[in-house]
Protein backbone atom coordinates (compact mmCIF):
# COMPACT_ATOMS: atom_id res chain seq x y z
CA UNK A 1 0.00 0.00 0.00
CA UNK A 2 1.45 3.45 -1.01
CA UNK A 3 -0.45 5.80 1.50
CA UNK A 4 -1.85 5.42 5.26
CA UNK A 5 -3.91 9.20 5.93
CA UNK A 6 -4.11 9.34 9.98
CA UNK A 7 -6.75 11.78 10.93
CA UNK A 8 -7.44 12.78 14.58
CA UNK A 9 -10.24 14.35 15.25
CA UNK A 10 -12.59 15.42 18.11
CA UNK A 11 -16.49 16.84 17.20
CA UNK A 12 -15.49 17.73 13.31
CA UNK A 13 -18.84 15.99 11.71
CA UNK A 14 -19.14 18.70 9.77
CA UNK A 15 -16.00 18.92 7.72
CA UNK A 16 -15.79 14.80 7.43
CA UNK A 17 -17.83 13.75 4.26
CA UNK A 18 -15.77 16.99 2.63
CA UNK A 19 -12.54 15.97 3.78
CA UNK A 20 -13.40 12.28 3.24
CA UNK A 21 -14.06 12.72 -0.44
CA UNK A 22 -11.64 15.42 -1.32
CA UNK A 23 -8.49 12.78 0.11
CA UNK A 24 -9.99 10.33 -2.75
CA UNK A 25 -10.47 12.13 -5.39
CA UNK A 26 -6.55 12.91 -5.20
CA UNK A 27 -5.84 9.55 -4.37
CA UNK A 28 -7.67 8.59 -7.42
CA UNK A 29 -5.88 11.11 -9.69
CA UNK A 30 -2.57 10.31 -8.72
CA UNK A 31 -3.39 6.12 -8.45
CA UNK A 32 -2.38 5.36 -5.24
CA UNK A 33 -3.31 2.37 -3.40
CA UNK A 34 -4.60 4.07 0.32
CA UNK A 35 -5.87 3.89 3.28
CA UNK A 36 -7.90 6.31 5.47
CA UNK A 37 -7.40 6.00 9.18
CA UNK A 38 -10.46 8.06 11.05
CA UNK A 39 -9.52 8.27 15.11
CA UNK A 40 -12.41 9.48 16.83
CA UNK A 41 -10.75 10.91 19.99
CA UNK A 42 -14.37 10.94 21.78
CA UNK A 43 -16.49 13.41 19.79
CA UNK A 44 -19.77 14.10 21.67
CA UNK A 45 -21.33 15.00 18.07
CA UNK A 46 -22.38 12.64 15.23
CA UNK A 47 -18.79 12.61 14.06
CA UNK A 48 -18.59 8.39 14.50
CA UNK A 49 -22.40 7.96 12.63
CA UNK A 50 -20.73 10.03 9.78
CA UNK A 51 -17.39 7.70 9.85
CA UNK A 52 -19.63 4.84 9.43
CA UNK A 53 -21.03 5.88 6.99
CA UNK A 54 -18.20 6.92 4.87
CA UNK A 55 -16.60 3.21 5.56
CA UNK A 56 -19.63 1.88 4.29
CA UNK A 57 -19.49 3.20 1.27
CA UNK A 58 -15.71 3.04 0.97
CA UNK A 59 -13.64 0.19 1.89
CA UNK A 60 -10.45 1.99 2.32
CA UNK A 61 -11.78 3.85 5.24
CA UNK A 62 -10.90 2.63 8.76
CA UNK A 63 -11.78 4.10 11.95
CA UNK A 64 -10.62 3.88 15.99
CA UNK A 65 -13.27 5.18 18.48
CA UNK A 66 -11.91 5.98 21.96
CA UNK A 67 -14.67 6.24 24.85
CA UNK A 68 -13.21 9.32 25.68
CA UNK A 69 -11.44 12.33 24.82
CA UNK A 70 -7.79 11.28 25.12
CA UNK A 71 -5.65 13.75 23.44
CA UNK A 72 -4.69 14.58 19.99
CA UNK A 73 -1.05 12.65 21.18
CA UNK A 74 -2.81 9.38 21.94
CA UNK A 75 -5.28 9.73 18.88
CA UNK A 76 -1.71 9.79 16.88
CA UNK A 77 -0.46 6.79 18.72
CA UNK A 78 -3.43 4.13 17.90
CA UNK A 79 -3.07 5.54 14.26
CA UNK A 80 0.22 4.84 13.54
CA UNK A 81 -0.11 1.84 15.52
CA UNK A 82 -2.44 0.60 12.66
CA UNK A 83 -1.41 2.25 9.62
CA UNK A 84 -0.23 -0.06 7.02
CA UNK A 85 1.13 2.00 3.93
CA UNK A 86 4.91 2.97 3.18
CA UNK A 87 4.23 6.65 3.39
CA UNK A 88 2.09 7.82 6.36
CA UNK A 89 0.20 11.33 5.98
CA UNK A 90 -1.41 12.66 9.07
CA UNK A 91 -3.98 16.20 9.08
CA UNK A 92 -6.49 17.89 10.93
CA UNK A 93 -9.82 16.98 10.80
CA UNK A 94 -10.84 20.95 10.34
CA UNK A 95 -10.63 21.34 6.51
CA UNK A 96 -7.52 24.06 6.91
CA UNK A 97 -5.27 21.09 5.70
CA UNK A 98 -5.15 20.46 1.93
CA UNK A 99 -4.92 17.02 0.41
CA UNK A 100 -4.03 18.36 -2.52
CA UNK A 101 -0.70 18.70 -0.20
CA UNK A 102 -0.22 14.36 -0.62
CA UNK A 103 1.44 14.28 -3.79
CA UNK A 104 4.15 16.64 -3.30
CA UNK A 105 4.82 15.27 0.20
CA UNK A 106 4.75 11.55 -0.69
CA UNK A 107 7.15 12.55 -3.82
CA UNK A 108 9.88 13.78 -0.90
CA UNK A 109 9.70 10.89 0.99
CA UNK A 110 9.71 8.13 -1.92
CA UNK A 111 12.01 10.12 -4.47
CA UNK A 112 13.74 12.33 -1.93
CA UNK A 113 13.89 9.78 0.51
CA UNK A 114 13.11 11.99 3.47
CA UNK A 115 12.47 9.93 6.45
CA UNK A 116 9.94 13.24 7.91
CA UNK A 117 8.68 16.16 5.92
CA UNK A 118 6.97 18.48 8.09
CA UNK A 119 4.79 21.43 6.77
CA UNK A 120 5.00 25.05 6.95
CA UNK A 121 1.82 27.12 6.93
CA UNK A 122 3.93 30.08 5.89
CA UNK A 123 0.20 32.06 5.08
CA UNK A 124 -1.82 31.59 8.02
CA UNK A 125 -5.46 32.84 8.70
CA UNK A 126 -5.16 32.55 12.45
CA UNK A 127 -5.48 35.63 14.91
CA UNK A 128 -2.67 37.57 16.51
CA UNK A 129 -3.33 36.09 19.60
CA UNK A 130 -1.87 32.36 18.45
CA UNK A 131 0.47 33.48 15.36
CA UNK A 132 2.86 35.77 17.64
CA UNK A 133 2.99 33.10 20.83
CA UNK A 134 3.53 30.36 17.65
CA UNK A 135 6.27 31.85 16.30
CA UNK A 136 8.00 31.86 19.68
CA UNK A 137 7.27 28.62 20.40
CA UNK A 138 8.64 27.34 17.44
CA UNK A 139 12.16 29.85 18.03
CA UNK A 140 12.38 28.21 21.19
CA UNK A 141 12.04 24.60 19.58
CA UNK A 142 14.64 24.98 16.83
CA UNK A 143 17.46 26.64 19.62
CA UNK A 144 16.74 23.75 21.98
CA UNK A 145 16.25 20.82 19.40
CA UNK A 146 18.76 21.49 16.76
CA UNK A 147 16.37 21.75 14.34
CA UNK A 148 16.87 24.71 12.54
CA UNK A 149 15.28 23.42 9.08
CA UNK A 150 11.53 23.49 10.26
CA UNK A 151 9.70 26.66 10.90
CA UNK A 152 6.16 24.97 12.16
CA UNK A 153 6.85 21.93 14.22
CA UNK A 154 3.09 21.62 14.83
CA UNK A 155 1.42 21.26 11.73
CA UNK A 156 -0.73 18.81 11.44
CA UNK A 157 -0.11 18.05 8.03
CA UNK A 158 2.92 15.64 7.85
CA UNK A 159 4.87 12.47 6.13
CA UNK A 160 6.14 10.10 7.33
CA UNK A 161 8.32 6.67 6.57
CA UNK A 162 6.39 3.93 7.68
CA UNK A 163 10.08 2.84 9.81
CA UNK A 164 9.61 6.05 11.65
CA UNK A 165 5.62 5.54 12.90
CA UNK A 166 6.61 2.03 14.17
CA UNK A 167 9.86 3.44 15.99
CA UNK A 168 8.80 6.24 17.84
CA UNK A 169 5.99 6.42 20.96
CA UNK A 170 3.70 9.35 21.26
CA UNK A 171 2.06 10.12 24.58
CA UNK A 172 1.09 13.26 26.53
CA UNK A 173 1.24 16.30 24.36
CA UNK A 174 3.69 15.08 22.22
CA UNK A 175 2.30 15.42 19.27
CA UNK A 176 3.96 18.99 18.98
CA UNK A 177 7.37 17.47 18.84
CA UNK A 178 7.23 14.77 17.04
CA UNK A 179 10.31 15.56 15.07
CA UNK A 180 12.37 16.20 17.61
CA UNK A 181 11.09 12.14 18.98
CA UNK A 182 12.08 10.96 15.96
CA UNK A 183 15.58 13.00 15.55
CA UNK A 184 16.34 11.22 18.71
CA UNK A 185 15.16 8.16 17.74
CA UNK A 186 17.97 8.12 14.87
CA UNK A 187 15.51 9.87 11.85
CA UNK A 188 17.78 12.50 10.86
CA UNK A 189 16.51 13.46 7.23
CA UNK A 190 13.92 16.01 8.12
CA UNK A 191 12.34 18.22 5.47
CA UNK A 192 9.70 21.08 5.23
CA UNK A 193 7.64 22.01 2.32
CA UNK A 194 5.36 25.04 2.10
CA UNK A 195 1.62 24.05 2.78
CA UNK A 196 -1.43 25.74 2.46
CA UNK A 197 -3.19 27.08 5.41
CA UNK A 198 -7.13 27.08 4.53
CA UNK A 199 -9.37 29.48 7.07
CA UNK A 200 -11.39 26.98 8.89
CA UNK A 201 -14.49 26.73 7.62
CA UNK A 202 -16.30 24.46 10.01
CA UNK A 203 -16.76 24.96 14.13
CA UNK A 204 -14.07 25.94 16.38
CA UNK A 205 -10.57 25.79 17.58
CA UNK A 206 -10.12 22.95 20.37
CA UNK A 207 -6.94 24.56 21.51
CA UNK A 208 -6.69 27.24 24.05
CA UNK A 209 -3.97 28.99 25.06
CA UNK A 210 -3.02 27.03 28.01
CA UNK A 211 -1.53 24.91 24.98
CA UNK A 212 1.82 27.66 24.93
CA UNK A 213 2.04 26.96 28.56
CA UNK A 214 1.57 23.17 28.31
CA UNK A 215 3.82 23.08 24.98
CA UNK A 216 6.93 24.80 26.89
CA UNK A 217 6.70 22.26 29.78
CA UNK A 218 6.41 19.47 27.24
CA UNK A 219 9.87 20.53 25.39
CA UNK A 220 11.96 20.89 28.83
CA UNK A 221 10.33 17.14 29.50
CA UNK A 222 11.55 15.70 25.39
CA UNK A 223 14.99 17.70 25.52
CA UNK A 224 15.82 16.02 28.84
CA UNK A 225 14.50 12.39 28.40
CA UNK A 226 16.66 13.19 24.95
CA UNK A 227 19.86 13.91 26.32
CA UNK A 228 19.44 11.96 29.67
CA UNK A 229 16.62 9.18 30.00
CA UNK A 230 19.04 6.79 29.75
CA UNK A 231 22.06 8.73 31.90
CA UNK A 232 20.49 10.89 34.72
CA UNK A 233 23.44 10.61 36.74
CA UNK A 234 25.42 12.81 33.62
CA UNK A 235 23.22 15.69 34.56
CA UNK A 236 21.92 15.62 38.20
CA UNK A 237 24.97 14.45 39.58
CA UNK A 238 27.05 16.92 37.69
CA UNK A 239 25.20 19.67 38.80
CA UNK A 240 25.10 17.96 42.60
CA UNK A 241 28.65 17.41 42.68
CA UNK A 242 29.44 21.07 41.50
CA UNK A 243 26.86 22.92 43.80
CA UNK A 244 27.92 20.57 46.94
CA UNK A 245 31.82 21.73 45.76
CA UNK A 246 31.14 25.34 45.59
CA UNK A 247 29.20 25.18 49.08
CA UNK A 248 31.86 22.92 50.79
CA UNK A 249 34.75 25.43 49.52
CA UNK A 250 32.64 28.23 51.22
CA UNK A 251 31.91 26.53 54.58
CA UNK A 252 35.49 25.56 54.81
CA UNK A 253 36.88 29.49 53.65
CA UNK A 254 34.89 30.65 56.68
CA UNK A 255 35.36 28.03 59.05
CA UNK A 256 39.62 28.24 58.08
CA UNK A 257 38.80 32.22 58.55
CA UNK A 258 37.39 31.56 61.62
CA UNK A 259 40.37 29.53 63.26
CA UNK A 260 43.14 31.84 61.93
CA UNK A 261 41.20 35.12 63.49
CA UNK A 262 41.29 32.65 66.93
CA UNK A 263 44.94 31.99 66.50
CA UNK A 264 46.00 35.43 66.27
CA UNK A 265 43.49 36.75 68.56
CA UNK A 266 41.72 39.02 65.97
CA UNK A 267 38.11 39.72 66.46
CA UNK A 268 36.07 37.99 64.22
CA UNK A 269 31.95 37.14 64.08
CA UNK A 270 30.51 33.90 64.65
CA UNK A 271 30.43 32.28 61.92
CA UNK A 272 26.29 30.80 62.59
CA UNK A 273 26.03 35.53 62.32
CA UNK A 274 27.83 35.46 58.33
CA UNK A 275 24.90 35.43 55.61
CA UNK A 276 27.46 33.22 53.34
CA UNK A 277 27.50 30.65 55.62
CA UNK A 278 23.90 30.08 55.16
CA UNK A 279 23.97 30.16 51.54
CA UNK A 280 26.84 27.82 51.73
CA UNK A 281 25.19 25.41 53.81
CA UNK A 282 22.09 25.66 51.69
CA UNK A 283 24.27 24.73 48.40
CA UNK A 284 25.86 21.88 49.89
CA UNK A 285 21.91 20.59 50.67
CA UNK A 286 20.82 21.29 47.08
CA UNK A 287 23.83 19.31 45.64
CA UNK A 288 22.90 16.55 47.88
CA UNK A 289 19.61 16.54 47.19
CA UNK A 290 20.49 16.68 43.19
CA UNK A 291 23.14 13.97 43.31
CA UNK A 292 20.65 11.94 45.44
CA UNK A 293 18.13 12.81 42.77
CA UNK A 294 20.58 11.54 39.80
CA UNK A 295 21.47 8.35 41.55
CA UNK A 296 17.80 7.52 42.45
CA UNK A 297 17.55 8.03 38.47
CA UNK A 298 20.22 6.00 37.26
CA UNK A 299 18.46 3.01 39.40
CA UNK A 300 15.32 3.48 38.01
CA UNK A 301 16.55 3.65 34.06
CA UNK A 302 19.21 0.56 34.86
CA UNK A 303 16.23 -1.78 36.26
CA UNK A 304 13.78 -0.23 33.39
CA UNK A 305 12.61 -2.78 30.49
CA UNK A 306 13.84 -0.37 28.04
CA UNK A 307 17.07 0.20 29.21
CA UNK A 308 18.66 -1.83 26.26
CA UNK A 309 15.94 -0.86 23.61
CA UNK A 310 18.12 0.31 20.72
CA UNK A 311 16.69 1.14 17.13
CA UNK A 312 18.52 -0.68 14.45
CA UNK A 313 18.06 0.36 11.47
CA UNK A 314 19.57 -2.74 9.29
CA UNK A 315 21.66 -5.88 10.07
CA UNK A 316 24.11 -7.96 7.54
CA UNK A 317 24.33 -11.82 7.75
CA UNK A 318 22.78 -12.38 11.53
């Protein structure tokens, strides 16, 4: 199969018989074999009655139905869990993705041979309000990922290798940075193309702006399970060891102060009446606490199931 099309979705019923029968008529132009994935992440509306109907009526559609709304991240996760075709091609469910957009990205992954091609609404028809805090977020995700190549981590509309949807694990809000997930995971041939952004034509936004707030959380949790899921002593008991140092230097400057003002009977304060001895005392406490922290860490990845879950990409003669 050339195509799996993942589409989340939560209370869209409007937009799904358009959407639905726009994907095939490209698919049918261009003659690829394809699937449709529907995930229903819970819609309160008529949104499943319409999915049923379409897969009546077409046998390429497939649909998941969760009980409740789980997230647009674990919508994601039971799609590519059951997609099936080479070149996987997620979008919103809102009509403001085009599927004339398929051809051109399922050309850079087969012909190009990206392993991710990500979209960039360059044009977009959304407010101020979520444009401005965008563009920051998406500063802030290319200085801490190393992915300076992409300009809109969060479109919906992307491609994928099939290799890359089995390989990496979605959860939480993750959705957002799926390309940083799958740069870790060893995918290092990301693209962009330019994408149309269509004003939404049907019902509302189900993103607030708690999402900016959530989404900044989310990348301090990926860059550090990055760089240290599997080595938490690297970072916690770096920074232990070095704050316990500085404080121990500083308790023993005063206490060696101390003495030598005793010695040569030269008036000198308590040390329990200097501010630095506080702070020093409070630094050696942090450290402790961190390297404590990085040890306790370093137990829990060394008994995890995962801790020698590797992705290999190919293998000769074994």
């Amino acid at each position: 199969m050339d195509i799996s099309v993942v589409i989340p979705l939560y209370n869209e019923d409007e937009s799904l018989r358009e959407l639905h029968d726009w994907i095939v008529r490209v698919m049918e132009e261009h003659h690829y074999s394809y699937e449709i994935l529907f995930i229903d992440d819970g819609s309160k509306d008529d949104s499943w009655q319409v999915i049923d109907e379409l897969a009546s009526r077409n046998q390429h559609v497939k649909a998941i139905r969760f009980r409740r709304n789980y997230g647009k991240s674990a919508a994601l996760h039971e799609g590519f869990a059951a997609a099936s075709g080479r070149v996987v091609i997620t979008m919103d469910a809102d009509m403001q993705d085009s599927p004339d957009e398929i051809p051109g990205l399922f050309k850079m992954i087969v012909d190009d041979r990206f392993d991710l091609v990500s979209g960039w609404k360059q044009k977009r028809y959304d407010p101020l309000s979520k444009t401005i805090p965008t563009k920051f977020f998406n500063w802030a995700t290319r200085k801490m990922s190393g992915i300076n190549n992409l300009h809109d981590f969060n479109c919906g509309l992307k491609a994928y290798r099939i290799e890359v949807v089995k390989s990496i694990e979605v959860y939480g809000e993750m959705h957002r940075y799926i390309p940083v997930i799958a740069k870790w995971a060893g995918f290092r041939k990301i693209g962009e193309k330019v994408v149309e952004h269509r004003a939404r034509k049907y019902g509302q936004t189900k993103f607030g702006l708690e999402r900016f707030i959530n989404g900044f959380l989310d990348l301090l949790s990926i860059t550090f399970v990055s760089r240290f899921g599997k080595r938490p002593m690297h970072l916690f008991g770096l920074l232990g060891t070095i704050m316990f140092f500085i404080g121990f230097m500083v308790a023993g400057y005063l206490g060696l102060s101390k003495l030598y003002a005793v010695y040569h009977n030269l008036p000198a304060r308590l040390i329990t009446d200097r501010p630095s001895f506080y702070i020093a005392l409070s630094t050696m406490i942090i450290g402790t606490q961190l390297f404590l922290a990085g040890f306790l860490g370093e137990m829990i990845a060394r008994n995890s199931p995962d801790r020698n879950r590797y992705l290999i990409e190919s293998k000769i003669h074994l």
